[in-house]
C-alpha atoms as a PDB file:
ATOM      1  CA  UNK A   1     -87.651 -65.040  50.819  1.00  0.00           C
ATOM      2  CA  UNK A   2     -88.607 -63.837  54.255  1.00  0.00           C
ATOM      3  CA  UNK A   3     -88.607 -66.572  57.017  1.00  0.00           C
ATOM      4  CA  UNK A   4     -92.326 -66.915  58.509  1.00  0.00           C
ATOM      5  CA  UNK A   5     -91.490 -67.978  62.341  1.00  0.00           C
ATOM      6  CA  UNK A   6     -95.345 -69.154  63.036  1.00  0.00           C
ATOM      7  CA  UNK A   7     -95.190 -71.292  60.059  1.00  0.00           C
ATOM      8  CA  UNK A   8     -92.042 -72.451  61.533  1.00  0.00           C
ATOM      9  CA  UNK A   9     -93.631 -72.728  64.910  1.00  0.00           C
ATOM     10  CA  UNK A  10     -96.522 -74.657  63.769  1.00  0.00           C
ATOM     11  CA  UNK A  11     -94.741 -76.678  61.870  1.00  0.00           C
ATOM     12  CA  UNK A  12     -93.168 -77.676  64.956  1.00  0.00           C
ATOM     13  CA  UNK A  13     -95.951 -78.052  66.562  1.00  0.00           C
ATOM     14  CA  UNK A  14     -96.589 -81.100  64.541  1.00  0.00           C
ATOM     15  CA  UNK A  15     -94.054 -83.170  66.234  1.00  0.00           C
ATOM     16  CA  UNK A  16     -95.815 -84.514  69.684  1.00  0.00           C
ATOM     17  CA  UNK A  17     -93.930 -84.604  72.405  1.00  0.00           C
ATOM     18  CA  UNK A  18     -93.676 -85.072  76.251  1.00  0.00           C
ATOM     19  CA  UNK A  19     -93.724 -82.466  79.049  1.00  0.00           C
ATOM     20  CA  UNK A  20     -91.201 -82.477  81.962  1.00  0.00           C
ATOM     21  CA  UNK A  21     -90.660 -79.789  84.706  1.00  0.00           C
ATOM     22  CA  UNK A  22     -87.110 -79.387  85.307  1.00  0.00           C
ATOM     23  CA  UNK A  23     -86.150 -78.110  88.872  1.00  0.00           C
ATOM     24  CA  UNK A  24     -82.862 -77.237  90.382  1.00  0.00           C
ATOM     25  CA  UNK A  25     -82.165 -74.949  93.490  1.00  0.00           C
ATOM     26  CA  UNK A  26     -80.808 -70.957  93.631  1.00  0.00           C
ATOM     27  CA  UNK A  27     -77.724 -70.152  94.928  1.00  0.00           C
ATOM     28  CA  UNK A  28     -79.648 -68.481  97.489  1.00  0.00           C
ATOM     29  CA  UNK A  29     -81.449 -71.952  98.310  1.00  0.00           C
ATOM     30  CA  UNK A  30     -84.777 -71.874  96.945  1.00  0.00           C
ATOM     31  CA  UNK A  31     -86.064 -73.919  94.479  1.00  0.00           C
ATOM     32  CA  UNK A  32     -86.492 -73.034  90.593  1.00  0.00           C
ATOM     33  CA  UNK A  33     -88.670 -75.250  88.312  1.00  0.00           C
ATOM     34  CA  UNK A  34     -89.674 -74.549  84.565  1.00  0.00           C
ATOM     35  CA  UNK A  35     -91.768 -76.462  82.096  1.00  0.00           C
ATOM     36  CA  UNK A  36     -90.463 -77.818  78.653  1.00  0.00           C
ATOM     37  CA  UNK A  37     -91.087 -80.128  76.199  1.00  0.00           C
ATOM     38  CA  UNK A  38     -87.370 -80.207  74.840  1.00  0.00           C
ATOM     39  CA  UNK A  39     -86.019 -83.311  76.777  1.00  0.00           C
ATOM     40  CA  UNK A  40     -84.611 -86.013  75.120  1.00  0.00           C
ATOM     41  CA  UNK A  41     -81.831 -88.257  75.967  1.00  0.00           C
ATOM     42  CA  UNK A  42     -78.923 -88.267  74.409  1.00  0.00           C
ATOM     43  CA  UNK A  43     -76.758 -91.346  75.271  1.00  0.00           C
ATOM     44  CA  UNK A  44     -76.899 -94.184  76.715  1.00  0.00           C
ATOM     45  CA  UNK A  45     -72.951 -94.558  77.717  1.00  0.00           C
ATOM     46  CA  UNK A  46     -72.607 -92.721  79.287  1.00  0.00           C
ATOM     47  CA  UNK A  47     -75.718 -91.614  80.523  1.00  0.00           C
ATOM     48  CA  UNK A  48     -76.504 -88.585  78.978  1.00  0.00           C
ATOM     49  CA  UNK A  49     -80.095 -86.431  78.715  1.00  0.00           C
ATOM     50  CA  UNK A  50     -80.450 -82.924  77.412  1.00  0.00           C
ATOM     51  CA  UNK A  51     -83.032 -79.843  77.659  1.00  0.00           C
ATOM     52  CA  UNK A  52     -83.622 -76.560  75.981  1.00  0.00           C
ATOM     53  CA  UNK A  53     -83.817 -73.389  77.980  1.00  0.00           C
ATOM     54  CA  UNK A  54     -84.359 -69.705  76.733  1.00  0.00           C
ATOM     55  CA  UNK A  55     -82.243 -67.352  76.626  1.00  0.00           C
ATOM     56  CA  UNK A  56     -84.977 -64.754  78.461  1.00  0.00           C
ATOM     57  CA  UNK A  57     -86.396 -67.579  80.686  1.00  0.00           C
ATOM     58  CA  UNK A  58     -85.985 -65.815  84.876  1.00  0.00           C
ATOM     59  CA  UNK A  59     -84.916 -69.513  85.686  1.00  0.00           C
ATOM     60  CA  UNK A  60     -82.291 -69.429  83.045  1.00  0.00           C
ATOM     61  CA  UNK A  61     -78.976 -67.998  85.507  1.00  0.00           C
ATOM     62  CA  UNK A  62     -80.005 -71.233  88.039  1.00  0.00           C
ATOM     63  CA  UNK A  63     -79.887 -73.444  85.828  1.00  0.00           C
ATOM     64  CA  UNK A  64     -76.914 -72.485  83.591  1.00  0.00           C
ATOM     65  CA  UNK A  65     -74.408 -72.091  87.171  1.00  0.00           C
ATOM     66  CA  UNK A  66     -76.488 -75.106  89.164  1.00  0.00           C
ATOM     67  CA  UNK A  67     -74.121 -78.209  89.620  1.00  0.00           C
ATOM     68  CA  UNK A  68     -77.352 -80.335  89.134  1.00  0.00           C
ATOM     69  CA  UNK A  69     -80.799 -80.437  88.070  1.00  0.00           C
ATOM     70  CA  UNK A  70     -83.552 -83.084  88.291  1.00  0.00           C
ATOM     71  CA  UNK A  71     -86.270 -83.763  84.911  1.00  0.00           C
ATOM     72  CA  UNK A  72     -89.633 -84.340  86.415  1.00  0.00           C
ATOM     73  CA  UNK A  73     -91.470 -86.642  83.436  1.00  0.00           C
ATOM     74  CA  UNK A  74     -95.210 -85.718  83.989  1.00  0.00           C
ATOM     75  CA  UNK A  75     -98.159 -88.367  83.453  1.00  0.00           C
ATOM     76  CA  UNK A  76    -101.123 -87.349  81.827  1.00  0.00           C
ATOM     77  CA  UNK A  77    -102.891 -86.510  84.578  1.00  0.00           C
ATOM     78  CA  UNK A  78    -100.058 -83.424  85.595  1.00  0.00           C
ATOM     79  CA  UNK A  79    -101.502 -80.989  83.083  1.00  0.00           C
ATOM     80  CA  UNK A  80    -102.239 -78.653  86.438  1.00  0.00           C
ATOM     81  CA  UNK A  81     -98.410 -79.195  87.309  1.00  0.00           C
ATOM     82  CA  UNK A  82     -97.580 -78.264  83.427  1.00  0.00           C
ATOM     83  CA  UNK A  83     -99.264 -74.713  83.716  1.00  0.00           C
ATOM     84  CA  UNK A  84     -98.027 -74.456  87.135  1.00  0.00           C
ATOM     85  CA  UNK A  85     -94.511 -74.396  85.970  1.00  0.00           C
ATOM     86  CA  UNK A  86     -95.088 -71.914  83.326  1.00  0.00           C
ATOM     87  CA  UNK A  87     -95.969 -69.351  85.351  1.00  0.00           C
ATOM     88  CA  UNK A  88     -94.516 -66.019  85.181  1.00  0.00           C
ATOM     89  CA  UNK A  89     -94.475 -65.847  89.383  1.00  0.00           C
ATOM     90  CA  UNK A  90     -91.667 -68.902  90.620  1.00  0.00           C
ATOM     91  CA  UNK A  91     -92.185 -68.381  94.029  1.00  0.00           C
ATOM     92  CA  UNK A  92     -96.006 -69.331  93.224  1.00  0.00           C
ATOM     93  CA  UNK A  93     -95.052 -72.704  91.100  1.00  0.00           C
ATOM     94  CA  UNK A  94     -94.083 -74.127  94.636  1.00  0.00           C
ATOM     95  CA  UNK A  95     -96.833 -73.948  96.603  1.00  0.00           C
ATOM     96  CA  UNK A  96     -98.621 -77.116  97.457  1.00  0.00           C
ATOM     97  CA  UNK A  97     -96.452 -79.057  95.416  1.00  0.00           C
ATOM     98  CA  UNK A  98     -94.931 -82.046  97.160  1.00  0.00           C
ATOM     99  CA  UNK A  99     -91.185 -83.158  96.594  1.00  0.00           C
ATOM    100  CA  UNK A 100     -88.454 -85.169  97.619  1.00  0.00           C
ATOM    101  CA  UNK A 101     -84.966 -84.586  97.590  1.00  0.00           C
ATOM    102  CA  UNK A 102     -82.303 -87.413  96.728  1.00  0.00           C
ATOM    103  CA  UNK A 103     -78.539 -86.975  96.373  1.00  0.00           C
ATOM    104  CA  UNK A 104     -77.983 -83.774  95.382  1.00  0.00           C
ATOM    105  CA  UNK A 105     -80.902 -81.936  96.861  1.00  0.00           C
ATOM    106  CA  UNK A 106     -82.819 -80.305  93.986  1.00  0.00           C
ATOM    107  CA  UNK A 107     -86.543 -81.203  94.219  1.00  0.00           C
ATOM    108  CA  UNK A 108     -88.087 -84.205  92.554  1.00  0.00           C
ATOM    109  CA  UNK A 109     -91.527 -83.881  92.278  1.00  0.00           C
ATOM    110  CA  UNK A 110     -93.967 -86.213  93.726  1.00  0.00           C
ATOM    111  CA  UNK A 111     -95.880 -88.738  91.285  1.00  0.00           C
ATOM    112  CA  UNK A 112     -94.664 -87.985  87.610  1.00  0.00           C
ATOM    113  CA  UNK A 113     -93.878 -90.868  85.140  1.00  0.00           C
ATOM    114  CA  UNK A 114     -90.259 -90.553  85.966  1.00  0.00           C
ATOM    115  CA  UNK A 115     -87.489 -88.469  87.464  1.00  0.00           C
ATOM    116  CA  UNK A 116     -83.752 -88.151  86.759  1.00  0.00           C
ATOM    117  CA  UNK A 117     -81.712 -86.318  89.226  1.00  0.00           C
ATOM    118  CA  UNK A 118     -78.425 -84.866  86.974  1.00  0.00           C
ATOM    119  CA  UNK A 119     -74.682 -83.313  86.984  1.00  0.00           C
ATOM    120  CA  UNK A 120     -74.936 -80.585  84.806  1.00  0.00           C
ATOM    121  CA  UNK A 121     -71.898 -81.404  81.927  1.00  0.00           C
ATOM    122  CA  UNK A 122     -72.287 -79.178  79.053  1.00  0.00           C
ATOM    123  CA  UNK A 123     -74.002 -75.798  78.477  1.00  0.00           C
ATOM    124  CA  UNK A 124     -73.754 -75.400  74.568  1.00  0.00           C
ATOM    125  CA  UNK A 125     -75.276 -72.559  72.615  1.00  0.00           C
ATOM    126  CA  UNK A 126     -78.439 -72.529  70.600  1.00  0.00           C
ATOM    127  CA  UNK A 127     -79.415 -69.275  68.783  1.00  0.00           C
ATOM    128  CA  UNK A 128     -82.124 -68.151  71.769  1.00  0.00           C
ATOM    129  CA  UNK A 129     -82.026 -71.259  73.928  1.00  0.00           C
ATOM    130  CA  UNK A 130     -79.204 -72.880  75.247  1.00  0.00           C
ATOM    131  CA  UNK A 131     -78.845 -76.585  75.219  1.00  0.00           C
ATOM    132  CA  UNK A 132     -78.397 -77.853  78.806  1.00  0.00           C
ATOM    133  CA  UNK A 133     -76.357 -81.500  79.069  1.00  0.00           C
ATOM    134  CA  UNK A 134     -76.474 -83.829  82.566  1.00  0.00           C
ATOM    135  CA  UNK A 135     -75.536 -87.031  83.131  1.00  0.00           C
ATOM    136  CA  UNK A 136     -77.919 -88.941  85.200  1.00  0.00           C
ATOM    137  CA  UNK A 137     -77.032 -90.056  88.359  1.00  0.00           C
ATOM    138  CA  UNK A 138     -80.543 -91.694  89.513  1.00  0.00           C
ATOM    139  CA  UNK A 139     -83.663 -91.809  88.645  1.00  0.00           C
ATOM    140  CA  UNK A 140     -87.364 -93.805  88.790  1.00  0.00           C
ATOM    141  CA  UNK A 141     -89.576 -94.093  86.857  1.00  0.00           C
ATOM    142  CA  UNK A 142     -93.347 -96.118  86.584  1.00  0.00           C
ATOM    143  CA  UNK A 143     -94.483 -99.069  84.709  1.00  0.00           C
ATOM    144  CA  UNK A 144     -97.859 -97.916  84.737  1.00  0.00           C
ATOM    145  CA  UNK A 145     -99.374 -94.870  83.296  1.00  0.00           C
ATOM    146  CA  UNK A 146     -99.076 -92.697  80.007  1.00  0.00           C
ATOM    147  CA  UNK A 147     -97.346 -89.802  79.724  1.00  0.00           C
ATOM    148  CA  UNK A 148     -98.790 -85.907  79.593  1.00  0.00           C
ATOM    149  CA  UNK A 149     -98.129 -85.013  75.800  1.00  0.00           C
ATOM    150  CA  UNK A 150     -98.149 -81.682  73.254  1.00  0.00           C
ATOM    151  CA  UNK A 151     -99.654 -81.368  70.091  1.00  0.00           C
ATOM    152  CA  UNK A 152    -100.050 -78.141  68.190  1.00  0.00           C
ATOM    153  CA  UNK A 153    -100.013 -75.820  70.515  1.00  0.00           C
ATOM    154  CA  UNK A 154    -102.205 -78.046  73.042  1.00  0.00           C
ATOM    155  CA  UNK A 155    -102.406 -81.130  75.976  1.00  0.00           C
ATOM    156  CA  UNK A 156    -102.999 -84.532  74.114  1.00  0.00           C
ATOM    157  CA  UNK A 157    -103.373 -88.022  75.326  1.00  0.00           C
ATOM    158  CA  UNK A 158    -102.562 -91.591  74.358  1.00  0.00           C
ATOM    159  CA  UNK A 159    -105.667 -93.615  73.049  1.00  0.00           C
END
């Protein structure tokens, strides 16, 4: 039996979930941000979240050597921010965008749901991602609003 990887990728697709934009900062200085929809956390004591990151992603250097990164939690209204993020150019993702920087400097983007600046802890293989660990060491987050979500292959919203 031969594996079908779009079944397998649709299948996927099945399972809503949020989008983030994970950001950390270059050796060099400048900022690095990438779009996913592979955060989760992962405990509570300690505080633990994780992301996925390809193998082939430009970012994917930065954020395996970084010391910290922060996860951006968009609102449903960030769809522009979303796209942004996935673009090829990451010079481009940057401009206009509007951070902050806490404790350990990487950007936190400006009005998402929530945002947890993170020590990177564990970089663990994962066929062609990687599986990126951090403990958080601050965050914020909103009572109000609903969160920017993915369903097959495309933006959904909350009712």
């Amino acid at each position: 039996m031969t594996f079908d990887s779009r079944a397998f990728r649709n299948a996927l697709g099945c399972f809503p979930t949020g989008i983030a934009v994970v950001t950390t900062v270059a050796p060099d200085g400048e900022p690095i941000g990438v779009t996913v929809n592979s955060f989760s956390s992962v405990s509570l004591d300690p505080p633990l979240v994780q992301f996925c990151l390809g193998r082939a992603a430009m970012s994917f250097e930065a954020f395996t050597t970084a010391p910290s990164f922060a996860v951006n939690i968009l609102a449903e209204g960030q769809a522009e921010l979303s796209n942004r993020f996935s673009r090829r150019d990451l010079q481009e993702r940057w401009d206009g965008v509007e951070v902050e920087r806490w404790d350990s400097g990487v950007p936190i983007l400006t009005g998402c749901l929530a945002s947890l600046e993170c020590d990177r802890e564990h970089v663990y293989d994962g066929g062609d991602h990687v599986i990126i660990v951090g403990r958080v060491r601050r965050l914020s987050g909103s009572e109000d609003g609903k969160p920017l979500l993915y369903f097959r292959g495309a933006y959904a919203q909350l009712p």
